[in-house]
PDB file of N, CA and C in Angstrom:
ATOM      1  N   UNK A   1      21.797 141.275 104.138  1.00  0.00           N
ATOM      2  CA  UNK A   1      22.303 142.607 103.928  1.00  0.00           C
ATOM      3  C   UNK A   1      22.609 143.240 105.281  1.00  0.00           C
ATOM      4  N   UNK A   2      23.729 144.190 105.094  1.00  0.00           N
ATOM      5  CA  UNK A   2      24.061 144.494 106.191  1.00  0.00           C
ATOM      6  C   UNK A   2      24.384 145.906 106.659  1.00  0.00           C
ATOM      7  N   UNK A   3      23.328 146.653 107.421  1.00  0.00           N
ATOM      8  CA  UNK A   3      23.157 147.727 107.288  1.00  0.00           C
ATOM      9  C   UNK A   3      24.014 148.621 108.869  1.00  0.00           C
ATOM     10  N   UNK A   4      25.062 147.499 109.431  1.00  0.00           N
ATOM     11  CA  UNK A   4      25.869 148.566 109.982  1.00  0.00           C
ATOM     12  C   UNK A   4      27.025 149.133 109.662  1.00  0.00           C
ATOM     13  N   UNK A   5      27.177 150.140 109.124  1.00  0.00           N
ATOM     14  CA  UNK A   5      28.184 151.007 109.060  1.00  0.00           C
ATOM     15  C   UNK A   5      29.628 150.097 109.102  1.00  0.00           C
ATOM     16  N   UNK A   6      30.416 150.310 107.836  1.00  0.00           N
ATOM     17  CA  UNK A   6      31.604 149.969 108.193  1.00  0.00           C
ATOM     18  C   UNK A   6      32.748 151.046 107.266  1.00  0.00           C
ATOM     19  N   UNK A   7      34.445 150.473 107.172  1.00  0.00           N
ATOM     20  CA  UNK A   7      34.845 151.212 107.067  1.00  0.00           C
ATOM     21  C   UNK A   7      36.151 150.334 105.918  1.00  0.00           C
ATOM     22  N   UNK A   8      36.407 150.541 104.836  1.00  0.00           N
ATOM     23  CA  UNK A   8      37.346 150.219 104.032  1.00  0.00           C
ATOM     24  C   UNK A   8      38.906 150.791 103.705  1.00  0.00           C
ATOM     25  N   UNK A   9      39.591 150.151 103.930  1.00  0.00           N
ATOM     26  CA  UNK A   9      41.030 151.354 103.087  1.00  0.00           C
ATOM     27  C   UNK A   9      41.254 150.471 102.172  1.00  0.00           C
ATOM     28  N   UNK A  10      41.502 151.579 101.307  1.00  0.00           N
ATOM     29  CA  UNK A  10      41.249 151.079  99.424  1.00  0.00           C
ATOM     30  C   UNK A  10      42.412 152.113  99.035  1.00  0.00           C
ATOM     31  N   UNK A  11      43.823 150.877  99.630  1.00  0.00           N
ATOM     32  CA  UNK A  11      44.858 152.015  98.926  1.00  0.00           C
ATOM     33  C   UNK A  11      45.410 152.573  97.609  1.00  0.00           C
ATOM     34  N   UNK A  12      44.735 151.745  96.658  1.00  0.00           N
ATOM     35  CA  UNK A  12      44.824 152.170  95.159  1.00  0.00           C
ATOM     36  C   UNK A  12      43.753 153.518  94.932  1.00  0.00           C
ATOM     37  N   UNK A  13      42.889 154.513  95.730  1.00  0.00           N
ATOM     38  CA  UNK A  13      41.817 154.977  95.229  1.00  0.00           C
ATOM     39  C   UNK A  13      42.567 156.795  95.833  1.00  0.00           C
ATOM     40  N   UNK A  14      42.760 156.730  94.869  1.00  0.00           N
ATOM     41  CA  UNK A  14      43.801 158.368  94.588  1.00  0.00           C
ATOM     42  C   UNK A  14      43.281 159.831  94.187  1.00  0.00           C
ATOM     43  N   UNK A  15      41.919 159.179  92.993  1.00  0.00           N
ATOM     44  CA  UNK A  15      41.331 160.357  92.234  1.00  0.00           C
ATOM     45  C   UNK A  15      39.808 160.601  92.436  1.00  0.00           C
ATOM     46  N   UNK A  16      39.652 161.169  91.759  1.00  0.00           N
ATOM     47  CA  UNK A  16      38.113 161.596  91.514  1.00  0.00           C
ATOM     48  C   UNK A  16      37.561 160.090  90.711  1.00  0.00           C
ATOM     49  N   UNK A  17      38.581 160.060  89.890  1.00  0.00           N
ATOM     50  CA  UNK A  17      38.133 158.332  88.609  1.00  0.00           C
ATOM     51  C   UNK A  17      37.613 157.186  89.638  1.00  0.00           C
ATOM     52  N   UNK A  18      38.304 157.368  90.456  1.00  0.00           N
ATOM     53  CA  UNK A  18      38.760 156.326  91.257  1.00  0.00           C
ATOM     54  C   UNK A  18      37.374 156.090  92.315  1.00  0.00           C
ATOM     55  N   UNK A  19      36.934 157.811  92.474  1.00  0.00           N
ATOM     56  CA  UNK A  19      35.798 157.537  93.177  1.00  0.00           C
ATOM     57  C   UNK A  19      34.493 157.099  92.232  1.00  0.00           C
ATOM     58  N   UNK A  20      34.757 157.905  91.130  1.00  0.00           N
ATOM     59  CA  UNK A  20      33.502 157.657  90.788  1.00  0.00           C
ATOM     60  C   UNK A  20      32.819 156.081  90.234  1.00  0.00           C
ATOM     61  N   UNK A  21      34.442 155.372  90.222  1.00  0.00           N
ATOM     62  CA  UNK A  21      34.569 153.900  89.676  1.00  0.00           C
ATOM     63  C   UNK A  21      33.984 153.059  90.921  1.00  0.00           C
ATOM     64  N   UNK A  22      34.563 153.479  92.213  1.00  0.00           N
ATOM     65  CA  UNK A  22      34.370 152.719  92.934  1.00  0.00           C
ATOM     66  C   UNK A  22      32.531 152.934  93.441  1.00  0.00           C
ATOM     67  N   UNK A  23      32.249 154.330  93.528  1.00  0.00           N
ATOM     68  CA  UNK A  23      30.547 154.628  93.741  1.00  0.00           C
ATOM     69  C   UNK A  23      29.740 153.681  92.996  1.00  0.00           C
ATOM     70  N   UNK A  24      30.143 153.707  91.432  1.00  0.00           N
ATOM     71  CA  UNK A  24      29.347 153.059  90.768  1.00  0.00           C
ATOM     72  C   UNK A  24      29.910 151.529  90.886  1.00  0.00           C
ATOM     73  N   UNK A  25      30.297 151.153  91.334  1.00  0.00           N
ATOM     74  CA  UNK A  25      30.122 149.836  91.335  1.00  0.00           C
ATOM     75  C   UNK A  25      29.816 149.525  93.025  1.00  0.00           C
ATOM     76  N   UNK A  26      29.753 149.785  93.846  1.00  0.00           N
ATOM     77  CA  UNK A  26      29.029 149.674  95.030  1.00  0.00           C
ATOM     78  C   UNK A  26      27.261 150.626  94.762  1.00  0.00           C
ATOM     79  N   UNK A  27      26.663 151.860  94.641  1.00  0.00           N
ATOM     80  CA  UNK A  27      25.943 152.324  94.813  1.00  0.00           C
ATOM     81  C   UNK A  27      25.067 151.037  94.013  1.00  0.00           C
ATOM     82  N   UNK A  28      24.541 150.551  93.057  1.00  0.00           N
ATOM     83  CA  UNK A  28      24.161 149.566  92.480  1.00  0.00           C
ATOM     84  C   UNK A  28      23.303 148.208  93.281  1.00  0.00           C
ATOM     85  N   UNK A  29      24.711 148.164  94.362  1.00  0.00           N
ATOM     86  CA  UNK A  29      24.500 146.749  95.446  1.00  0.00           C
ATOM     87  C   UNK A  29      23.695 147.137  96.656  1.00  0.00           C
ATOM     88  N   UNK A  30      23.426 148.442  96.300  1.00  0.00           N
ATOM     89  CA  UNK A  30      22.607 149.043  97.890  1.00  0.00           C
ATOM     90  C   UNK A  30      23.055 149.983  98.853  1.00  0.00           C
ATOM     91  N   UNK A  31      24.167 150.069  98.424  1.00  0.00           N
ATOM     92  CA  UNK A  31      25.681 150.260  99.301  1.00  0.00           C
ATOM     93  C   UNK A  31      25.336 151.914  99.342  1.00  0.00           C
ATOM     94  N   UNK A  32      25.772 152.766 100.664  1.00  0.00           N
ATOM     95  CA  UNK A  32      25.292 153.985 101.023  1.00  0.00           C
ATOM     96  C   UNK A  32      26.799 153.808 101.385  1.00  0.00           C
ATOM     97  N   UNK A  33      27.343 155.537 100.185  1.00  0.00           N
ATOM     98  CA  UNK A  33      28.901 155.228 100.201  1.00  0.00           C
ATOM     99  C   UNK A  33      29.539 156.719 100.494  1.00  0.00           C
ATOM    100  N   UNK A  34      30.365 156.710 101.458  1.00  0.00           N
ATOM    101  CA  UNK A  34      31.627 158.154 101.958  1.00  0.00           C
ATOM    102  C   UNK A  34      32.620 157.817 101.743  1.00  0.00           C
ATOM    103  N   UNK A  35      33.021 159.043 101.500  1.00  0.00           N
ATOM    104  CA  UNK A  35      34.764 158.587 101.236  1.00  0.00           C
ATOM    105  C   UNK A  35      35.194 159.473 101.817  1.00  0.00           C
ATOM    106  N   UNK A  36      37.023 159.310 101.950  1.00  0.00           N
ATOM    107  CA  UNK A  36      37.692 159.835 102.740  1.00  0.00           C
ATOM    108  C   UNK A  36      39.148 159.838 101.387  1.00  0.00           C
ATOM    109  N   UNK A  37      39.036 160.645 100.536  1.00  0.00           N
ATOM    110  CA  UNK A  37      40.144 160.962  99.646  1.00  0.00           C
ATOM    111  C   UNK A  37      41.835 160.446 100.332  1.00  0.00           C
ATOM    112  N   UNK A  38      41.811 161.400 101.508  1.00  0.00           N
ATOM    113  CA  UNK A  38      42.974 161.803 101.940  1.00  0.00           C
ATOM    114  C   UNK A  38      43.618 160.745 102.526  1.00  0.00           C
ATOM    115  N   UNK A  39      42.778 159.667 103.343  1.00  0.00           N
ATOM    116  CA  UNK A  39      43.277 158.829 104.179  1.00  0.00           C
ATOM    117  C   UNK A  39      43.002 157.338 103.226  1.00  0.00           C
ATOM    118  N   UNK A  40      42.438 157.693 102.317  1.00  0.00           N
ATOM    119  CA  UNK A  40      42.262 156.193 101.020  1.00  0.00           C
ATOM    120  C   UNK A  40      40.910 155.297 101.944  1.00  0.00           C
ATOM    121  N   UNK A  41      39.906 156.074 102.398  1.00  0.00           N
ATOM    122  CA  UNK A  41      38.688 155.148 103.582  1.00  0.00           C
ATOM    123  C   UNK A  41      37.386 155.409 102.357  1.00  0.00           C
ATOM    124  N   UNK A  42      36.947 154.362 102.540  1.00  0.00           N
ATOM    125  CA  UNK A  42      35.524 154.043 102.383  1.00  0.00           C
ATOM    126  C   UNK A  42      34.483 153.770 103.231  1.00  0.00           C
ATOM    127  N   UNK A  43      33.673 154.803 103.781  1.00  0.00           N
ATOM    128  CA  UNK A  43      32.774 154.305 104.767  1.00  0.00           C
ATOM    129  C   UNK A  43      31.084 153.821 104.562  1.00  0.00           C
ATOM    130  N   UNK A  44      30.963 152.382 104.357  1.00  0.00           N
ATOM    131  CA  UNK A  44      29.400 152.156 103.860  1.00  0.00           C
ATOM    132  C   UNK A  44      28.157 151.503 104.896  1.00  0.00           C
ATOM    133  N   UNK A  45      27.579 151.352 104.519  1.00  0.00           N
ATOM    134  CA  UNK A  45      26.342 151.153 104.726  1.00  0.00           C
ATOM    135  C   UNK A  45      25.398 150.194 104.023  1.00  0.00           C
ATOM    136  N   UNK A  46      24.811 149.295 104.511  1.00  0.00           N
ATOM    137  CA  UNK A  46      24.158 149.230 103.664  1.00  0.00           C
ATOM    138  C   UNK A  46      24.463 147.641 102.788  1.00  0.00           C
ATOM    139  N   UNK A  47      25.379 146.949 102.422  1.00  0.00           N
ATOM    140  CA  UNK A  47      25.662 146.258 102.100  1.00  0.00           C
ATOM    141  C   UNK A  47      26.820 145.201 102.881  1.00  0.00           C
ATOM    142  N   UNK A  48      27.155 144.115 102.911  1.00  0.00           N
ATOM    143  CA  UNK A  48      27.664 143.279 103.866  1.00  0.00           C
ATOM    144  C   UNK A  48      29.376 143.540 103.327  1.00  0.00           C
ATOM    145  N   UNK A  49      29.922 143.288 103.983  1.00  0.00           N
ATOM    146  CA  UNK A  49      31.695 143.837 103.966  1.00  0.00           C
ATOM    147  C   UNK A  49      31.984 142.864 102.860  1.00  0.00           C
ATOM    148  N   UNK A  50      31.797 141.621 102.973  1.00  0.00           N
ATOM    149  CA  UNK A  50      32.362 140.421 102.037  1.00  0.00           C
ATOM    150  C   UNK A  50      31.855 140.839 100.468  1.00  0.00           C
ATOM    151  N   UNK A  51      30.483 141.247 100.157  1.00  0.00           N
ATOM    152  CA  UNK A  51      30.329 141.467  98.989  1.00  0.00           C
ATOM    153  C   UNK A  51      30.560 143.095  98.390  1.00  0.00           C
ATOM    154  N   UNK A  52      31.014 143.933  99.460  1.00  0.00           N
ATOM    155  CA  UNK A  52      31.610 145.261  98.993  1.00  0.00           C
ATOM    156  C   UNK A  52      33.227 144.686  98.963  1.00  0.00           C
ATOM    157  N   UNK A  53      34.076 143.725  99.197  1.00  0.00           N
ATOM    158  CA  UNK A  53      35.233 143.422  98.998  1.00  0.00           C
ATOM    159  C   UNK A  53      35.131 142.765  97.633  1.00  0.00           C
ATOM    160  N   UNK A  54      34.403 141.857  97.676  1.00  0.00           N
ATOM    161  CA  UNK A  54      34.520 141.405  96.176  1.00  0.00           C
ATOM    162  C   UNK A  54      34.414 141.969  94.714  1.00  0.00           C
ATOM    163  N   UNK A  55      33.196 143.396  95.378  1.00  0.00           N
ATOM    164  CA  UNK A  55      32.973 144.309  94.261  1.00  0.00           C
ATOM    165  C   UNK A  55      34.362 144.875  93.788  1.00  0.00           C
ATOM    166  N   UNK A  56      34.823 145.166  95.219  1.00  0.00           N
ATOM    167  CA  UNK A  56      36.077 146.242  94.885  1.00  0.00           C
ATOM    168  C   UNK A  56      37.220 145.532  94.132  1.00  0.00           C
ATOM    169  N   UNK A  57      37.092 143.920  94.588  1.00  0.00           N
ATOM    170  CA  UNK A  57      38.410 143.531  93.801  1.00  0.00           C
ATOM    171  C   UNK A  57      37.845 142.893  92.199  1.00  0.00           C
ATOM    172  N   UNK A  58      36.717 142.969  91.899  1.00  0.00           N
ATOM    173  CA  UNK A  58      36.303 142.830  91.111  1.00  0.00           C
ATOM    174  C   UNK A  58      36.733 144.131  90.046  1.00  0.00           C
ATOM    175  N   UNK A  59      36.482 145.052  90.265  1.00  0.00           N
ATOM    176  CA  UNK A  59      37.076 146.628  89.508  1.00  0.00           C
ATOM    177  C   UNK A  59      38.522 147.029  89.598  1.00  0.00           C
ATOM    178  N   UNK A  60      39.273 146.204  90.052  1.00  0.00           N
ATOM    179  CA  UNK A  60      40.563 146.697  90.560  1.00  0.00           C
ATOM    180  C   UNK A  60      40.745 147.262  91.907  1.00  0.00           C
ATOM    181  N   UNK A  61      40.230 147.417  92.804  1.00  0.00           N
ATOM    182  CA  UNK A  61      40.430 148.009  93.898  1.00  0.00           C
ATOM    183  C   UNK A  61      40.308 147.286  95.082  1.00  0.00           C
ATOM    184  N   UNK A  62      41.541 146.636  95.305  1.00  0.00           N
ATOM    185  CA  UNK A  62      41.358 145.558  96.183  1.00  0.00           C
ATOM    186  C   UNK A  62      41.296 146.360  98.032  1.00  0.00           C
ATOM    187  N   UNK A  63      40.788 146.121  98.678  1.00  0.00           N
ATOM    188  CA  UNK A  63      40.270 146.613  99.713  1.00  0.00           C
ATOM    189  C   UNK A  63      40.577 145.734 101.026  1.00  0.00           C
ATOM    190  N   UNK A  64      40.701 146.155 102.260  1.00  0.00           N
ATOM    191  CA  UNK A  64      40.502 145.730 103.742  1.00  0.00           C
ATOM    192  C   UNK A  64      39.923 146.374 104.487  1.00  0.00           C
ATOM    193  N   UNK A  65      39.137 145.492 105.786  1.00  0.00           N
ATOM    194  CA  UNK A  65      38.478 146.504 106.753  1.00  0.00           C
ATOM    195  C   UNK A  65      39.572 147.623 107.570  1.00  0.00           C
ATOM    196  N   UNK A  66      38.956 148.085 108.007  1.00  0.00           N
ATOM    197  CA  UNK A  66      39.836 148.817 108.911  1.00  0.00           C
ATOM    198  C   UNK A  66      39.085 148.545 110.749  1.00  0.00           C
ATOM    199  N   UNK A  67      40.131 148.917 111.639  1.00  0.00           N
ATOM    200  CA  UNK A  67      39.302 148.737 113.149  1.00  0.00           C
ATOM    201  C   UNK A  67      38.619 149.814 113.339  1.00  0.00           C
ATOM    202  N   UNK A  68      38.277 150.790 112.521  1.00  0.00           N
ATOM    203  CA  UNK A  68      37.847 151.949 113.669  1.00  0.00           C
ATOM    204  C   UNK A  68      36.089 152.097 112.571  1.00  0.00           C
TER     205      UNK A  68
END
């Protein structure tokens, strides 16, 4: 598990649905989760990048890291 801070753009994630779809299916895995509506970012914690990618494309929300 991997508890440094990283950062997702999840350009399908538009709404409120969208957050609350994506919370609940990361909060579950351990995952300590921010979002960023405006810019489509996910910033977590807490869980390793590879299995918060799989979650996401697992629900529809296919995801990449970002550099910053």
């Amino acid at each position: 598990m991997s508890t440094t801070p990283f950062t997702l753009q999840v350009p399908d994630m538009h709404c409120d649905h969208c957050r609350h779809s994506i919370e609940s299916a990361l909060s579950p895995l351990g995952a300590s989760v921010a979002f960023d509506m405006e810019t489509r970012q996910v910033k977590l914690a807490g869980i390793s990048p590879d299995v918060a990618l799989a979650a996401l494309a697992q629900i529809g929300y296919p995801a990449s890291p970002t550099d910053s």
